[in-house]
C-alpha atoms as a PDB file:
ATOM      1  CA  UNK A   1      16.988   2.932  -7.112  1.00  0.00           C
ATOM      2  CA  UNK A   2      16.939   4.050  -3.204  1.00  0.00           C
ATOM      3  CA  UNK A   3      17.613   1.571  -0.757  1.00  0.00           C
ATOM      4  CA  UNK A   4      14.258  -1.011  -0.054  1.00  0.00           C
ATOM      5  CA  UNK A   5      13.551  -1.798   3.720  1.00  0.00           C
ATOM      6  CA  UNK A   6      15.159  -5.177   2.701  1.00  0.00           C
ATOM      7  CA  UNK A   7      18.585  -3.665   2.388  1.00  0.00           C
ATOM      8  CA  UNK A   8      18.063  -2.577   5.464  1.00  0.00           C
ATOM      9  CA  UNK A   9      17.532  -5.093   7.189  1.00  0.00           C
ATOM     10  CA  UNK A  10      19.947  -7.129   5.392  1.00  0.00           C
ATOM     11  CA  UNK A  11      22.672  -4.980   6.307  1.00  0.00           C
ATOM     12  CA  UNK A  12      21.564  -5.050  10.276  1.00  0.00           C
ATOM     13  CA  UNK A  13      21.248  -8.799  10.053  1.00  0.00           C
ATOM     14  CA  UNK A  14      24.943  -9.094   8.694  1.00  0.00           C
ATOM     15  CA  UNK A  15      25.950  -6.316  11.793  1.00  0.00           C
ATOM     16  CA  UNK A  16      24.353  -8.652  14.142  1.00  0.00           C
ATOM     17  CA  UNK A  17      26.082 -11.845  12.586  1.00  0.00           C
ATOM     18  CA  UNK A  18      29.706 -10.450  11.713  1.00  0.00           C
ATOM     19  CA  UNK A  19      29.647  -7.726  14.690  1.00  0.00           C
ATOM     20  CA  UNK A  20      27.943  -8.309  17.962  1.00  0.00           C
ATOM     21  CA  UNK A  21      27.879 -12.360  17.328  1.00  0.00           C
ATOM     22  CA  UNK A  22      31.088 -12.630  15.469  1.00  0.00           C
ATOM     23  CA  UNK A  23      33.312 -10.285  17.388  1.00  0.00           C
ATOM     24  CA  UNK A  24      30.955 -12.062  20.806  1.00  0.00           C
ATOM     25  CA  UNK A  25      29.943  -8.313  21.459  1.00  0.00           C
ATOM     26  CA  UNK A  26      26.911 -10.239  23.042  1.00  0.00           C
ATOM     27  CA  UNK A  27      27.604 -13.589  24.358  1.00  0.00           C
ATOM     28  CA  UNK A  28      23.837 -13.832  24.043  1.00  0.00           C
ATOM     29  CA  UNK A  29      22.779 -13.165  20.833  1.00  0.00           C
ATOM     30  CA  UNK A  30      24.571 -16.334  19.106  1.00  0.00           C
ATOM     31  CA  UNK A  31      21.474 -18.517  20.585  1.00  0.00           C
ATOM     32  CA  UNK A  32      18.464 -15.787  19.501  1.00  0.00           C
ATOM     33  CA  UNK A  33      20.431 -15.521  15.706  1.00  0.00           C
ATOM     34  CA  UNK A  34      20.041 -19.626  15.664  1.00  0.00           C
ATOM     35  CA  UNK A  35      16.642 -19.383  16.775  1.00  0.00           C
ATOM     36  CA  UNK A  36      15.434 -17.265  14.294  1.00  0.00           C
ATOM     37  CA  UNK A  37      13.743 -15.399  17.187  1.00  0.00           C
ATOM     38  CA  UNK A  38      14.618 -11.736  16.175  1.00  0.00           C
ATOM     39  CA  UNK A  39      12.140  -9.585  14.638  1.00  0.00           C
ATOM     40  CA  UNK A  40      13.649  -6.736  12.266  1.00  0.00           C
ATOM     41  CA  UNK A  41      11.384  -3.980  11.722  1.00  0.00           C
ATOM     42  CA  UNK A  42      12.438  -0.477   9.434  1.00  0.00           C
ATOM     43  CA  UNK A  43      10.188   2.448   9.646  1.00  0.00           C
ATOM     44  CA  UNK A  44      10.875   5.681   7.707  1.00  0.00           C
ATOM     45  CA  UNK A  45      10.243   9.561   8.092  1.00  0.00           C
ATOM     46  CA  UNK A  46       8.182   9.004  11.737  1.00  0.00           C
ATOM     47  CA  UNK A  47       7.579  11.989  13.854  1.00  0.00           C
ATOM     48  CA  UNK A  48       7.533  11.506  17.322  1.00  0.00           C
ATOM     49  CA  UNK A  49       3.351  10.155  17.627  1.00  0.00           C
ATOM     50  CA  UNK A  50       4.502   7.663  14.606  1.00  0.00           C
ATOM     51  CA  UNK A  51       7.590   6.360  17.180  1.00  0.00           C
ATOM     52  CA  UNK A  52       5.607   6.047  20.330  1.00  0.00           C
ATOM     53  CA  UNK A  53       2.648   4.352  19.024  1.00  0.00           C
ATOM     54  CA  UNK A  54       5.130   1.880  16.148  1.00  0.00           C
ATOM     55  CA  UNK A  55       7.426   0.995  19.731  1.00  0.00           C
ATOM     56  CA  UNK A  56       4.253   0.254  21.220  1.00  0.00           C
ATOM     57  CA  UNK A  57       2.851  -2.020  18.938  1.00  0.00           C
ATOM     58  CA  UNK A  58       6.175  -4.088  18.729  1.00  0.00           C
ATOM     59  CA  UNK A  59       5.758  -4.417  22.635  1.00  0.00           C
ATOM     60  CA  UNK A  60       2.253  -5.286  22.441  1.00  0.00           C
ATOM     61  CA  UNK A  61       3.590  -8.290  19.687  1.00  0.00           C
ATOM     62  CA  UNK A  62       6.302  -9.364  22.204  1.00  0.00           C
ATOM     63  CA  UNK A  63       3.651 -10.053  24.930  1.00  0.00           C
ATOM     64  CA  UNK A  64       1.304 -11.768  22.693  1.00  0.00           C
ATOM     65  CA  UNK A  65       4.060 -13.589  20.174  1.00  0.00           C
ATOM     66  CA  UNK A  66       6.692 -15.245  22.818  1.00  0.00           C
ATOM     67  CA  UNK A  67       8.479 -16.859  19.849  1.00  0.00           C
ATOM     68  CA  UNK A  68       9.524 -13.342  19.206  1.00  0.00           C
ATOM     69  CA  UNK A  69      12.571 -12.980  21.618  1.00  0.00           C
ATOM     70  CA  UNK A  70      13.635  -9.451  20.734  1.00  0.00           C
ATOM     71  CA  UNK A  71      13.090  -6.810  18.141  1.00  0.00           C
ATOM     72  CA  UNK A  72      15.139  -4.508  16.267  1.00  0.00           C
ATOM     73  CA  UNK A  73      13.533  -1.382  14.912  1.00  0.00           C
ATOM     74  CA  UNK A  74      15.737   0.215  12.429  1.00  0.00           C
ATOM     75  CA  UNK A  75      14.951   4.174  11.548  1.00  0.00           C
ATOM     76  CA  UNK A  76      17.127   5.109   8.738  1.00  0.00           C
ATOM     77  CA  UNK A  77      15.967   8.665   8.736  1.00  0.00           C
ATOM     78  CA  UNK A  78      17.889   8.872  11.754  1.00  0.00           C
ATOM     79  CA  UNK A  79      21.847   7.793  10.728  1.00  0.00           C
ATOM     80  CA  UNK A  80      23.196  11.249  10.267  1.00  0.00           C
ATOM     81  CA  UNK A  81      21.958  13.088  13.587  1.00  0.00           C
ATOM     82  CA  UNK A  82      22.971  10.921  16.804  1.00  0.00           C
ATOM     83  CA  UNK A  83      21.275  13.688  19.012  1.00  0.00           C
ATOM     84  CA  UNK A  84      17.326  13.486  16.988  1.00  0.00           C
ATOM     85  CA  UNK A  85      18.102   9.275  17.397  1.00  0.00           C
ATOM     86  CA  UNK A  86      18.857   9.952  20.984  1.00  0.00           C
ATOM     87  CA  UNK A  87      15.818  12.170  21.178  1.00  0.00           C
ATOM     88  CA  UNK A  88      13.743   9.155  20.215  1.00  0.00           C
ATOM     89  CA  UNK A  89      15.469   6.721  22.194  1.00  0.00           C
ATOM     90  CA  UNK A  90      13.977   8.622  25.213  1.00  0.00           C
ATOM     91  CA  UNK A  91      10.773   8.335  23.583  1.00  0.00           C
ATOM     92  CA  UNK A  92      10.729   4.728  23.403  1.00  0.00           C
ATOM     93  CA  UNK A  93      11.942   4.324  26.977  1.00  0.00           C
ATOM     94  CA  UNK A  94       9.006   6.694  27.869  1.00  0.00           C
ATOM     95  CA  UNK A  95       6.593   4.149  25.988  1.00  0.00           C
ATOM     96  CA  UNK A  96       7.834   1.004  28.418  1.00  0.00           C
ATOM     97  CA  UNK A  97       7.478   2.908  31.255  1.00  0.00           C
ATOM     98  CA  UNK A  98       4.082   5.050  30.712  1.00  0.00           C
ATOM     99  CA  UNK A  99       3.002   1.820  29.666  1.00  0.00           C
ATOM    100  CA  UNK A 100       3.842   0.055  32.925  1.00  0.00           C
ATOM    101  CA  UNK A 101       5.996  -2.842  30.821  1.00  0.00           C
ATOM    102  CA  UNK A 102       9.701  -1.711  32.996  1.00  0.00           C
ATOM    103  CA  UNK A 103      10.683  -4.923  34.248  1.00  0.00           C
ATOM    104  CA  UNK A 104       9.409  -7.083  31.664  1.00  0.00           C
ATOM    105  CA  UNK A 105      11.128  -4.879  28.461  1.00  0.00           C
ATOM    106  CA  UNK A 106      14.327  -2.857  28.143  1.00  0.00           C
ATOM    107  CA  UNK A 107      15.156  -0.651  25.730  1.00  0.00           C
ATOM    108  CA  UNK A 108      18.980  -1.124  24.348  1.00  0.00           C
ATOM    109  CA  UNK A 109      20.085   1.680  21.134  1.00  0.00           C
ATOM    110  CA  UNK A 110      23.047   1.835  18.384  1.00  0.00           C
ATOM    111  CA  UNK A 111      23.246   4.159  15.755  1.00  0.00           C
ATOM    112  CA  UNK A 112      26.528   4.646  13.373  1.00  0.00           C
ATOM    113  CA  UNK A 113      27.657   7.630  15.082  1.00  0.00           C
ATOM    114  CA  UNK A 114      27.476   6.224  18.546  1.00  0.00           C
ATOM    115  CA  UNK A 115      29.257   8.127  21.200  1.00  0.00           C
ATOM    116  CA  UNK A 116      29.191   6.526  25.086  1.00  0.00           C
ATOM    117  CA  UNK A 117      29.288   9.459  27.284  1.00  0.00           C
ATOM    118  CA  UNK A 118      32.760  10.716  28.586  1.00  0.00           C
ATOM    119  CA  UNK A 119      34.253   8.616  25.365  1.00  0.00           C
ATOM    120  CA  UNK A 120      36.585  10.479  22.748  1.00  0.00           C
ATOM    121  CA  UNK A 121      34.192   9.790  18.820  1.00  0.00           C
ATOM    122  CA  UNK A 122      37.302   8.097  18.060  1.00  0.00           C
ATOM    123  CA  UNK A 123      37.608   5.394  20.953  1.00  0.00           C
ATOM    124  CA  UNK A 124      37.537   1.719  18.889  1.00  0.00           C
ATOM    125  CA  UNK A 125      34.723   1.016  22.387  1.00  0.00           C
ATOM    126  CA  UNK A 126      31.806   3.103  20.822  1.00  0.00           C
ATOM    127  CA  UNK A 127      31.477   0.214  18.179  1.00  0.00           C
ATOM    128  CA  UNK A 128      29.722  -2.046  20.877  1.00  0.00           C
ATOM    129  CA  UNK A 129      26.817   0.071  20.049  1.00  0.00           C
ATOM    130  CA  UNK A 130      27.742   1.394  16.180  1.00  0.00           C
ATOM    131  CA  UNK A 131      25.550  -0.079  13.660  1.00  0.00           C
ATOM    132  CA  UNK A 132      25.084   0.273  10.163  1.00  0.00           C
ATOM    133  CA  UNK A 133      21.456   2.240  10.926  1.00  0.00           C
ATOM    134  CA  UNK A 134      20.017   3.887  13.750  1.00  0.00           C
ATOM    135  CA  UNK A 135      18.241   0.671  15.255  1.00  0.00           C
ATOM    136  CA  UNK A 136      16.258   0.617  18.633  1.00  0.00           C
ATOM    137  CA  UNK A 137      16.404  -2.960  20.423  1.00  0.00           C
ATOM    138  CA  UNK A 138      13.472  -3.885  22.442  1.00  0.00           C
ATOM    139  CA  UNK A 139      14.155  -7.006  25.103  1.00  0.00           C
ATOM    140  CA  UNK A 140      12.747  -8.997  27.513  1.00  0.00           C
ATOM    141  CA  UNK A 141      13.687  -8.266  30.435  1.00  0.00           C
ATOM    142  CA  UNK A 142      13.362 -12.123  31.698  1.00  0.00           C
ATOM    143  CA  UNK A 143      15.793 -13.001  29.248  1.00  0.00           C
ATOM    144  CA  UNK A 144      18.513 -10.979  29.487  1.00  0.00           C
ATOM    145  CA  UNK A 145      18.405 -12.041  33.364  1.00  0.00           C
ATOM    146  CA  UNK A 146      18.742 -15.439  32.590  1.00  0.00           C
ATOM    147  CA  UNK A 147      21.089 -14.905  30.756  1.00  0.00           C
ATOM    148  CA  UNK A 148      23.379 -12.873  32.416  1.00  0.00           C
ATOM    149  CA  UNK A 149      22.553 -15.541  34.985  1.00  0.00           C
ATOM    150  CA  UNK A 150      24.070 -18.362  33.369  1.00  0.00           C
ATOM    151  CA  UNK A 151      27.202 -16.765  32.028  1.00  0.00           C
ATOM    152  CA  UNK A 152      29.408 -17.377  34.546  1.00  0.00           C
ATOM    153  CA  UNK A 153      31.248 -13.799  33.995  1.00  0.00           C
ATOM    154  CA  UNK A 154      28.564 -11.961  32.667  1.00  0.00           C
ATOM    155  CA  UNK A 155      29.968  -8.555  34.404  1.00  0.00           C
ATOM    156  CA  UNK A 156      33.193  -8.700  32.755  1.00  0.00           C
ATOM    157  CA  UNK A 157      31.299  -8.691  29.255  1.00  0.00           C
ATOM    158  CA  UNK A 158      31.828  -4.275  29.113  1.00  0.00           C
ATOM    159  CA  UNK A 159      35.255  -4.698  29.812  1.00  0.00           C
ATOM    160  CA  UNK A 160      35.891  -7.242  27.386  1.00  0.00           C
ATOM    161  CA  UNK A 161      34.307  -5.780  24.809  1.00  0.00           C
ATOM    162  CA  UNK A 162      36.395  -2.260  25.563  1.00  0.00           C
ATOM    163  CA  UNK A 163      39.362  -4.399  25.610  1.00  0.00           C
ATOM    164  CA  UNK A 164      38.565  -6.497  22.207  1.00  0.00           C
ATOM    165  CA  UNK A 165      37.045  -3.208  20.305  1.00  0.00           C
ATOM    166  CA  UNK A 166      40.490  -1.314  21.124  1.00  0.00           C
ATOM    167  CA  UNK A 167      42.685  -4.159  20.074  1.00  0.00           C
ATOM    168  CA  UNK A 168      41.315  -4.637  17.139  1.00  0.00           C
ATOM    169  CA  UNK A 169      41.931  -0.925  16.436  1.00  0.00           C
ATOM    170  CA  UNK A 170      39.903   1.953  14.900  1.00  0.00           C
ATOM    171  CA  UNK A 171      40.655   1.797  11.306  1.00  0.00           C
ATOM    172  CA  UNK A 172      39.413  -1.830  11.410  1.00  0.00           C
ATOM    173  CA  UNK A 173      35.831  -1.201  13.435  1.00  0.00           C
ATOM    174  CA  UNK A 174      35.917   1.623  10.988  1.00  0.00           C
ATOM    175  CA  UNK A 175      36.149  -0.914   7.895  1.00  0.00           C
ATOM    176  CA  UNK A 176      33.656  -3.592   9.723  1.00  0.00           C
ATOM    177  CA  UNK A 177      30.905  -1.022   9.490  1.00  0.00           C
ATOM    178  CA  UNK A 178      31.748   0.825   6.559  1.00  0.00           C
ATOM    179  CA  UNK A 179      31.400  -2.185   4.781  1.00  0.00           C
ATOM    180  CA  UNK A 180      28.026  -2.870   6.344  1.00  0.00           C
ATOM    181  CA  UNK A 181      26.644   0.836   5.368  1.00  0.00           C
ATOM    182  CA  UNK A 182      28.567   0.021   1.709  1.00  0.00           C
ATOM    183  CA  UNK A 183      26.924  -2.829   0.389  1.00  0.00           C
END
């Protein structure tokens, strides 16, 4: 039986949980997970017309649905090729700003072969933004201010997070996400 949108999901709701709130990749997300306030959203086999107008949509529900505090769009078809996800990455970042919503959303990305630019593949940081499917992650821009705005060392977060990925080691990012992609 192939793999249900369900599993998908499943498997980037227990990334968010174990990962980016249980290694505090995101200081912020703890509060949005208890909320229930993130929408998870999997789309399959879009071309690039099927991206801009599915990104758009999911902004037009964040402006009308406020209980909605961010969405994760999750496009399986695209965990093998890190270039065609970052290919449609750019696409959605086209669709906030042709659509005049920059400054009110902001387009964050992860994929399981996430590479920062300048970063050796293996570098234990690239898991700040390795998860178990390509997944685009649509904020408001409001929040993240206020956020940032009330941690009181909200700039150190990158560092950290380079700093807590690298202890931790390779094999055992490795292992987080395999597990993730596994089950």
């Amino acid at each position: 039986m192939s793999p249900q949108p369900a599993d998908y999901i499943r498997r980037t709701q227990r990334w968010v949980d174990d990962i980016i709130v249980g290694l505090n990749v995101c200081p912020f997300a703890q509060r949005e997970v208890s909320r229930n306030s993130i929408r998870y959203q999997v789309a399959f086999d879009l071309d690039d017309n099927a991206v801009y107008d599915w990104v758009m949509a999911e902004l037009e529900l964040l402006v009308t649905s406020p209980k909605i505090e961010t969405t994760l769009l999750i496009l399986p078809q695209l965990d093998v090729s890190f270039e065609a996800f970052l290919n449609q990455a750019g696409l959605a970042q086209q669709v906030i700003y042709t659509n005049g919503l920059q400054g009110e959303f902001q387009l964050a990305n992860f994929h399981p072969h996430y590479v920062f630019e300048g970063a050796a593949e293996e570098d234990p940081a690239n898991y700040t933004n390795r998860a178990p499917h390509a997944t685009l992650h649509l904020l408001r821009e409001a929040s993240v201010a206020r956020a940032v705005k009330a941690h009181k060392r909200a700039d150190d977060i990158p560092e950290h997070n380079i700093a807590r990925l690298r202890e931790l080691g390779l094999n055992t990012m490795q292992g987080y996400l395999r597990r993730l992609i596994d089950e």
